[in-house]
C-alpha atoms as a PDB file:
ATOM      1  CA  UNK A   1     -35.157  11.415  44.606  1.00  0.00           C
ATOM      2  CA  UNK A   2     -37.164  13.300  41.696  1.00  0.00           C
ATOM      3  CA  UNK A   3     -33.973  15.372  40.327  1.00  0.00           C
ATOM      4  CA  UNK A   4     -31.902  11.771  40.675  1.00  0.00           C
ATOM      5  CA  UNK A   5     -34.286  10.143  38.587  1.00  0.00           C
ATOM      6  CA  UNK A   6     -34.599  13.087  35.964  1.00  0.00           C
ATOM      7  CA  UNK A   7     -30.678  13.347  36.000  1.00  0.00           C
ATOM      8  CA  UNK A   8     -30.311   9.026  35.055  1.00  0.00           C
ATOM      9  CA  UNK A   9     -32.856   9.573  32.702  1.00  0.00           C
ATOM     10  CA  UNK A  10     -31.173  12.895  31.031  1.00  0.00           C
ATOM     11  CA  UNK A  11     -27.632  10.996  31.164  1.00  0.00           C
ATOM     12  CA  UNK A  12     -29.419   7.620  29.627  1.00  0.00           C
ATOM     13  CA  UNK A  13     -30.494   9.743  26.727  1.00  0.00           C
ATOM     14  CA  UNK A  14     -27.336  11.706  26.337  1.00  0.00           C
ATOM     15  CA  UNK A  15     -24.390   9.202  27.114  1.00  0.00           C
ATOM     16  CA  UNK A  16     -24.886   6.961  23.728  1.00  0.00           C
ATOM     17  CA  UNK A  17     -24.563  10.064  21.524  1.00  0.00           C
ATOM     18  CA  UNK A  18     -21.655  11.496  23.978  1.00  0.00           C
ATOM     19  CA  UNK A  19     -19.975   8.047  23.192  1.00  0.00           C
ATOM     20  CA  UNK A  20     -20.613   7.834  19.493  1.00  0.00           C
ATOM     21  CA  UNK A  21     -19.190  11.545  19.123  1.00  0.00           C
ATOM     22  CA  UNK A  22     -15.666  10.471  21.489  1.00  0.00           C
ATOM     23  CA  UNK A  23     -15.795   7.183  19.231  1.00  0.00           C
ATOM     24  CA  UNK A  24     -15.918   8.741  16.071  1.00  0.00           C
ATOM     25  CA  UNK A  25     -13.105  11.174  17.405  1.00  0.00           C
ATOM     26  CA  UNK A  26     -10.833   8.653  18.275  1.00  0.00           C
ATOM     27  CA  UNK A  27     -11.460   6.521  14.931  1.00  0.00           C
ATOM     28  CA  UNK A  28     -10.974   9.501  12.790  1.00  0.00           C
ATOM     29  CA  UNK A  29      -7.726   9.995  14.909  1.00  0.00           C
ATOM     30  CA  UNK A  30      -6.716   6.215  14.053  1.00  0.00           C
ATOM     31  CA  UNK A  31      -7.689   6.831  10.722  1.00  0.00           C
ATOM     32  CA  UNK A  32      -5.114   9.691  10.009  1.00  0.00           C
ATOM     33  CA  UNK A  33      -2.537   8.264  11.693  1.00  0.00           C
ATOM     34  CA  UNK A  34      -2.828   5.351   9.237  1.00  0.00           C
ATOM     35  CA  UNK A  35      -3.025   7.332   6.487  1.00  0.00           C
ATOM     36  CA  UNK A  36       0.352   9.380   7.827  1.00  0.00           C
ATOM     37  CA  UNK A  37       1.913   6.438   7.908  1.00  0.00           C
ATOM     38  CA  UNK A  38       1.199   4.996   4.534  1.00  0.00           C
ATOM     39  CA  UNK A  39       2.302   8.107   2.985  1.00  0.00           C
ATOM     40  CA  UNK A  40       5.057   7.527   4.557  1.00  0.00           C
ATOM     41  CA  UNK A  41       5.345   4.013   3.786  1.00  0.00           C
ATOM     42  CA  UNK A  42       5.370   4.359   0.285  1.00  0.00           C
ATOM     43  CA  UNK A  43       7.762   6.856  -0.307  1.00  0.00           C
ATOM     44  CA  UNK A  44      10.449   4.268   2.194  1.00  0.00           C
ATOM     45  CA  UNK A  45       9.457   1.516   0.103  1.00  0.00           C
ATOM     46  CA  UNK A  46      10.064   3.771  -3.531  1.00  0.00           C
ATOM     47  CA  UNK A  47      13.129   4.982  -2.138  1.00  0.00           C
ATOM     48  CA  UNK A  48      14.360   1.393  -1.667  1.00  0.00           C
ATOM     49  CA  UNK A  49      12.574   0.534  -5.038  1.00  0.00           C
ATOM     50  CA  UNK A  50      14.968   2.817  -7.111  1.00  0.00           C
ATOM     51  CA  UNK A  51      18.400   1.229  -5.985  1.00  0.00           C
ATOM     52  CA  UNK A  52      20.096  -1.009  -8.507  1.00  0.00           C
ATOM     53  CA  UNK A  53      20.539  -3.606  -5.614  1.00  0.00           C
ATOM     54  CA  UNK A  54      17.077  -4.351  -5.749  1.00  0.00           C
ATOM     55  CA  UNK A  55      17.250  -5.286  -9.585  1.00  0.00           C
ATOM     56  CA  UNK A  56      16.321  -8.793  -9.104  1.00  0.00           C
ATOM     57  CA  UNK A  57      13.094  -8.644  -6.841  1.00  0.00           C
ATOM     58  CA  UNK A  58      10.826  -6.648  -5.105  1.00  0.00           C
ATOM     59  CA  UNK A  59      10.351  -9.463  -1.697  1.00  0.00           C
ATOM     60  CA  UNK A  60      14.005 -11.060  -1.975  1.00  0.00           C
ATOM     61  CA  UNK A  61      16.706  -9.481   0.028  1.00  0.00           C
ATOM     62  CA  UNK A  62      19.064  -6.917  -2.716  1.00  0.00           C
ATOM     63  CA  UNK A  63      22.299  -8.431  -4.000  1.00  0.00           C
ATOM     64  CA  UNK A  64      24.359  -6.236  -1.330  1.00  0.00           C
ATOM     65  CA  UNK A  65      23.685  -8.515   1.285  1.00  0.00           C
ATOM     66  CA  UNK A  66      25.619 -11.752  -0.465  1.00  0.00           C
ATOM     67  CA  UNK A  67      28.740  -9.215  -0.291  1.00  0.00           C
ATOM     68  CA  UNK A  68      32.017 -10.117   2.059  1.00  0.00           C
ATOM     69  CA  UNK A  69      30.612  -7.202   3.961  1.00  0.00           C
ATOM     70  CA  UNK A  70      27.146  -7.553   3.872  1.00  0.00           C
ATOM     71  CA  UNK A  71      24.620  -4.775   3.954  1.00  0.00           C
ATOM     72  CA  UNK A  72      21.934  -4.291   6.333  1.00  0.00           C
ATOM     73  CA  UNK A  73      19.224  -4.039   3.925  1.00  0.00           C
ATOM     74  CA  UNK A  74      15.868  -6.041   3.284  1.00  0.00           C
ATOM     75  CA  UNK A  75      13.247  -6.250   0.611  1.00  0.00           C
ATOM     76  CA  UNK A  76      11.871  -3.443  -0.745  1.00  0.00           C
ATOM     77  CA  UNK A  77       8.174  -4.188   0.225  1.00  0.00           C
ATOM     78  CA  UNK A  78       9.712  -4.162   3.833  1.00  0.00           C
ATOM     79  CA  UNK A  79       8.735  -0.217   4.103  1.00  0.00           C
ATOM     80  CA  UNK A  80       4.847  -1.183   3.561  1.00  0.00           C
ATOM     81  CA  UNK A  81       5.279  -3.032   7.298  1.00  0.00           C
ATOM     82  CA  UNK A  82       5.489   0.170   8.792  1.00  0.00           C
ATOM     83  CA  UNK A  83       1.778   0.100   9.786  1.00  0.00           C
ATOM     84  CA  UNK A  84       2.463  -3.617  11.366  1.00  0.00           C
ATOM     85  CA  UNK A  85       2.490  -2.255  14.744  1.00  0.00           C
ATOM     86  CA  UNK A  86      -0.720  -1.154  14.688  1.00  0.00           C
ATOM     87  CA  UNK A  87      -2.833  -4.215  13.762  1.00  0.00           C
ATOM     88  CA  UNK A  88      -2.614  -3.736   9.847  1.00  0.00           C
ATOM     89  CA  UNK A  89      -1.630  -7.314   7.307  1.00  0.00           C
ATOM     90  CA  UNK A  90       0.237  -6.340   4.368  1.00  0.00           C
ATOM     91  CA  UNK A  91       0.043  -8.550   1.135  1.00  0.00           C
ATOM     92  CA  UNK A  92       1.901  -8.405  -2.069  1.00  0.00           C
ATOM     93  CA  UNK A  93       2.611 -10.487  -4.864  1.00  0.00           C
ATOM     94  CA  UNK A  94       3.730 -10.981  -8.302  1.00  0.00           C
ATOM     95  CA  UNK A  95       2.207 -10.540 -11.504  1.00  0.00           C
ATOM     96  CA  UNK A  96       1.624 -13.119 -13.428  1.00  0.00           C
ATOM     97  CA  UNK A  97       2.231 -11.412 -16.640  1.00  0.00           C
ATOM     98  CA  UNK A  98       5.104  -8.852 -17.004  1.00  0.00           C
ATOM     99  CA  UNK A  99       1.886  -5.735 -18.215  1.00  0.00           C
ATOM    100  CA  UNK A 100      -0.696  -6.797 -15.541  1.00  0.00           C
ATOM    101  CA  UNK A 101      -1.379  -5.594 -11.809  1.00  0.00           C
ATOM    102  CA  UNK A 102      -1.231  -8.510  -9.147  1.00  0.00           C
ATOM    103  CA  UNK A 103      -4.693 -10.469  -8.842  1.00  0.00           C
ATOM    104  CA  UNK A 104      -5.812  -8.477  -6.378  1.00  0.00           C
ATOM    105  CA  UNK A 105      -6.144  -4.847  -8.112  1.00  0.00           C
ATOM    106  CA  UNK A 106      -7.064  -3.776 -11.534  1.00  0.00           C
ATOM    107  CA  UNK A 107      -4.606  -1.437 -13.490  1.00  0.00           C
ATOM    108  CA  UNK A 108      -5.506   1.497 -16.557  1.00  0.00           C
ATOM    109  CA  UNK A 109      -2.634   2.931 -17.765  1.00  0.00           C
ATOM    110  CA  UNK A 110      -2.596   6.153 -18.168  1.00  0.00           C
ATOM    111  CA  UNK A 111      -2.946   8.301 -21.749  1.00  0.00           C
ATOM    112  CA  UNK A 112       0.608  10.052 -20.883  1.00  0.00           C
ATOM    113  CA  UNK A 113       2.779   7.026 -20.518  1.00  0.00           C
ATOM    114  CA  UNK A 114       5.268   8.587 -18.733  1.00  0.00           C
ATOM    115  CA  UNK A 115       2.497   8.886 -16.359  1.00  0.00           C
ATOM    116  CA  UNK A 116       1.222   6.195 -13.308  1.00  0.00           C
ATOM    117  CA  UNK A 117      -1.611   4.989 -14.050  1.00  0.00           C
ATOM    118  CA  UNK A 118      -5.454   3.836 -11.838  1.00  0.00           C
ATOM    119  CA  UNK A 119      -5.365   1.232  -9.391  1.00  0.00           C
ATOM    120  CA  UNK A 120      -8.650  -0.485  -8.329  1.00  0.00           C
ATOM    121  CA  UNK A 121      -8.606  -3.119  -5.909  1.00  0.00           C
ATOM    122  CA  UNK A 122     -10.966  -6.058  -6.700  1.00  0.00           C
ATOM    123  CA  UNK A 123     -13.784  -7.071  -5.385  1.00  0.00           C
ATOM    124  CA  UNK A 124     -12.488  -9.863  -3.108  1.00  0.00           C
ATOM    125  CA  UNK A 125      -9.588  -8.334  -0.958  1.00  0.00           C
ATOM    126  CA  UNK A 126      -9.883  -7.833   2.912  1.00  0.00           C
ATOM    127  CA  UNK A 127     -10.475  -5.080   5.368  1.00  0.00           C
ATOM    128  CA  UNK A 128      -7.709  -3.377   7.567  1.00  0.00           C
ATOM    129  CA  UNK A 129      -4.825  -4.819   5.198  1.00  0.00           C
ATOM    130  CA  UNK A 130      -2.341  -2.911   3.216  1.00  0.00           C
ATOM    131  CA  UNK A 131      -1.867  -4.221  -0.554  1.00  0.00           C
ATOM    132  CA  UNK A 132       1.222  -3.123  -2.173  1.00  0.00           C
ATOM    133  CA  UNK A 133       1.247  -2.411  -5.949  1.00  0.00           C
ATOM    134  CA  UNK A 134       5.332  -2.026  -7.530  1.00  0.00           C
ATOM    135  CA  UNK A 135       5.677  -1.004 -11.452  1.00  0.00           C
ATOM    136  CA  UNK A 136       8.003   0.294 -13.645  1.00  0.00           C
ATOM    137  CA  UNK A 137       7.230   2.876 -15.812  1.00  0.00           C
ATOM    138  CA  UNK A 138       9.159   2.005 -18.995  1.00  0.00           C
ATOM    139  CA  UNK A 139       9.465   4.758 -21.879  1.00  0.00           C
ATOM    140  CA  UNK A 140      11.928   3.043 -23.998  1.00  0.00           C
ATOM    141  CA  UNK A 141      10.916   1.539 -27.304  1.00  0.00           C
ATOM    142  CA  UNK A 142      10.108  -2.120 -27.228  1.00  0.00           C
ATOM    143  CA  UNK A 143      10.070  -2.869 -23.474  1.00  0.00           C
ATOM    144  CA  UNK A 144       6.593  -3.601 -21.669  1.00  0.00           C
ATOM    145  CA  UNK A 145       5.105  -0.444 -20.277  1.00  0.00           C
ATOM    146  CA  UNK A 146       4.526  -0.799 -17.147  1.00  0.00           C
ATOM    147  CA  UNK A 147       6.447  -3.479 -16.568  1.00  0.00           C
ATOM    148  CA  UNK A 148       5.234  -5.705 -13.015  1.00  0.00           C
ATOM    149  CA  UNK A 149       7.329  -8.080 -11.504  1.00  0.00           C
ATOM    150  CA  UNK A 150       6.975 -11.521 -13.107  1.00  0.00           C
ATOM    151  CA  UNK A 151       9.191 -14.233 -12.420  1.00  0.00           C
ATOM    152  CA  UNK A 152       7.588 -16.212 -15.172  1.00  0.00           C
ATOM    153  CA  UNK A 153       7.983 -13.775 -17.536  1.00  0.00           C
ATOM    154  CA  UNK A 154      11.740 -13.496 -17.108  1.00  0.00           C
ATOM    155  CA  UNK A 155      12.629 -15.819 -20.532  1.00  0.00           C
ATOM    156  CA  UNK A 156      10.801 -13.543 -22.439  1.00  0.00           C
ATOM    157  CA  UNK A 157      11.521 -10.222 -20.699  1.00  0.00           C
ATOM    158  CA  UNK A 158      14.375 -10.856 -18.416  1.00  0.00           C
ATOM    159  CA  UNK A 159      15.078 -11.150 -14.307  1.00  0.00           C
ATOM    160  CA  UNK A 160      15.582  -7.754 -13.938  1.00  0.00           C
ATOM    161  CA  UNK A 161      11.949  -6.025 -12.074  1.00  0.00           C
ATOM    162  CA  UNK A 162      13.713  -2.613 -13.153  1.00  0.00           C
ATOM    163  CA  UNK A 163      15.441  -2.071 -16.549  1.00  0.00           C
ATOM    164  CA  UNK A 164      17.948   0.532 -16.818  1.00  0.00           C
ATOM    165  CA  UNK A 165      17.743   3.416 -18.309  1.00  0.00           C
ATOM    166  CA  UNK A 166      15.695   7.044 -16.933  1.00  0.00           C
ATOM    167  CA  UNK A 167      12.722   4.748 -16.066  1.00  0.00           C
ATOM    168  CA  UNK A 168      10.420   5.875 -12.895  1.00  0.00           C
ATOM    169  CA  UNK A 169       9.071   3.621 -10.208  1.00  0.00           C
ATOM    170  CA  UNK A 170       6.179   3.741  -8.817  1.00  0.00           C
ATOM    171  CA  UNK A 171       4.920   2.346  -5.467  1.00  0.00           C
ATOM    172  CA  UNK A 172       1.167   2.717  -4.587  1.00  0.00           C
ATOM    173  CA  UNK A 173       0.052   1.573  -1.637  1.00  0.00           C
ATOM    174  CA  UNK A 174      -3.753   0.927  -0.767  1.00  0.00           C
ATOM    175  CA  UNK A 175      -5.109   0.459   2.709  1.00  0.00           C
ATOM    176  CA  UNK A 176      -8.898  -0.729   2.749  1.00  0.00           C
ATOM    177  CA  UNK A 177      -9.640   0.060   6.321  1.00  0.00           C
ATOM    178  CA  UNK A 178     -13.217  -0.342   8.134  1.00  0.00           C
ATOM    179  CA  UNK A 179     -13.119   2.373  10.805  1.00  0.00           C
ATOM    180  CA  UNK A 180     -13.710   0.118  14.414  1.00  0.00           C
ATOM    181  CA  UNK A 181     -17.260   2.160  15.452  1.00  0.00           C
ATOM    182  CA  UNK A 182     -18.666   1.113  11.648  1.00  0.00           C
ATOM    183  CA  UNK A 183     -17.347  -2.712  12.773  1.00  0.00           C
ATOM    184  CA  UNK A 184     -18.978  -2.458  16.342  1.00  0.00           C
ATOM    185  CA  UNK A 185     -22.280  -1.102  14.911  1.00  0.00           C
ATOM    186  CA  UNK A 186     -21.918  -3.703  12.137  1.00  0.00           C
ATOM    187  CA  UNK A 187     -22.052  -1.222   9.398  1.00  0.00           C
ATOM    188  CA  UNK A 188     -19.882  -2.638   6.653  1.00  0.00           C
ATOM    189  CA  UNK A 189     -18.551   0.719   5.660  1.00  0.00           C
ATOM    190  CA  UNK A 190     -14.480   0.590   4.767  1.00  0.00           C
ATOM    191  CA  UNK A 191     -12.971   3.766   3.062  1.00  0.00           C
ATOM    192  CA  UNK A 192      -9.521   2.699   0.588  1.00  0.00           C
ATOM    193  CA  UNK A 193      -6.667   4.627   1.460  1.00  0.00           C
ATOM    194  CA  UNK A 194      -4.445   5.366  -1.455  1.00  0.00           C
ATOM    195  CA  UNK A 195      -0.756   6.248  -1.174  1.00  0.00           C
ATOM    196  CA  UNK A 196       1.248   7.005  -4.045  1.00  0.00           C
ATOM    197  CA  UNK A 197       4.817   7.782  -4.701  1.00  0.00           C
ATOM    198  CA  UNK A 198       7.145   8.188  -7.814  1.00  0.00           C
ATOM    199  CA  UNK A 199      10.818   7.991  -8.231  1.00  0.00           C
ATOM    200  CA  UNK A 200      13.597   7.527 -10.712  1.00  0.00           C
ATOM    201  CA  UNK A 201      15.310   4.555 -11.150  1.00  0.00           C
ATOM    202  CA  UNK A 202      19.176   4.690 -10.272  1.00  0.00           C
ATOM    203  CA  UNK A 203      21.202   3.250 -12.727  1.00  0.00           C
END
């Protein structure tokens, strides 16, 4: 019975840090396969980003599909849902002015501009969700630089999201995820994924 005893007590001492180690394992798995996928993500959703279709709107379905023959496409933040399988919201939204980020992230341009710029995401925004940031880097005299997609600002500035010309998109994609051990041992630790990805415009 003595060796039973010592062996329950040995495995009572050992088992929680034998957990913790095959739960940080398998988080840290999660956790890259996330971050595989964002990449990924992003450069779908700035592929899609640089057709001329997609002109009008970054969440409205491109012009092809009001064609006699109409394409299978969808909107261009549609590649940010690839990590909707696995539990993760996705949020995007317009500007409100044609040279400022969405509400939800901060934006410093960069001292090249032909260069993307820093992203922050503000204070406010949620755990295990995806926000998507679209811009338009726009080098040509007189034009906003970057220029966000703002529906309001269309009298002054025009429907187009994308102006023609060699401009570059950019798609950056943050993921602010709290691993699930850090949520089970109520530690409110959450590291920000950050997924970036240029490409020129076609037109």
């Amino acid at each position: 019975m003595g060796s039973i005893g010592q062996a329950l007590v040995e495995f009572a001492l050992v088992a929680p840090v034998l957990l913790l180690i095959i739960g940080a394992t398998v988080d840290l798995g999660r956790g890259l396969l996330l971050y595989t996928l964002l990449n990924g993500a992003a450069r779908d959703t700035a592929r899609q980003a640089t057709l001329v279709y997609y002109s009008g709107s970054n969440s409205l379905p491109p012009d092809c599909t009001a064609l006699g023959t109409p394409c299978t496409l969808t909107s261009v933040v549609t590649g940010a849902h690839l990590l909707d399988p696995l539990g993760v919201s996705v949020v995007y939204a317009d500007s409100t002015a044609i040279s400022s980020a969405p509400a939800y992230g901060t934006f410093v341009a960069n001292a090249d501009p032909t260069q993307p710029g820093t992203i922050t995401l503000t204070g406010g925004t949620s755990t295990n969700t995806v926000y998507v940031f679209i811009y338009e880097l726009d080098t040509q005299a007189g034009n906003p630089n970057p220029r966000w997609s703002c529906p309001t600002c269309a009298a002054a500035n025009g429907s187009m999201v994308r102006t023609s010309g060699y401009q570059r998109v950019v798609v950056d994609l943050k993921f602010k995820w709290q691993p699930v051990l850090a949520r089970l041992l109520g530690i409110p630790t959450t590291i920000t994924f950050d997924a970036q990805a240029v490409d020129r415009l076609e037109f």
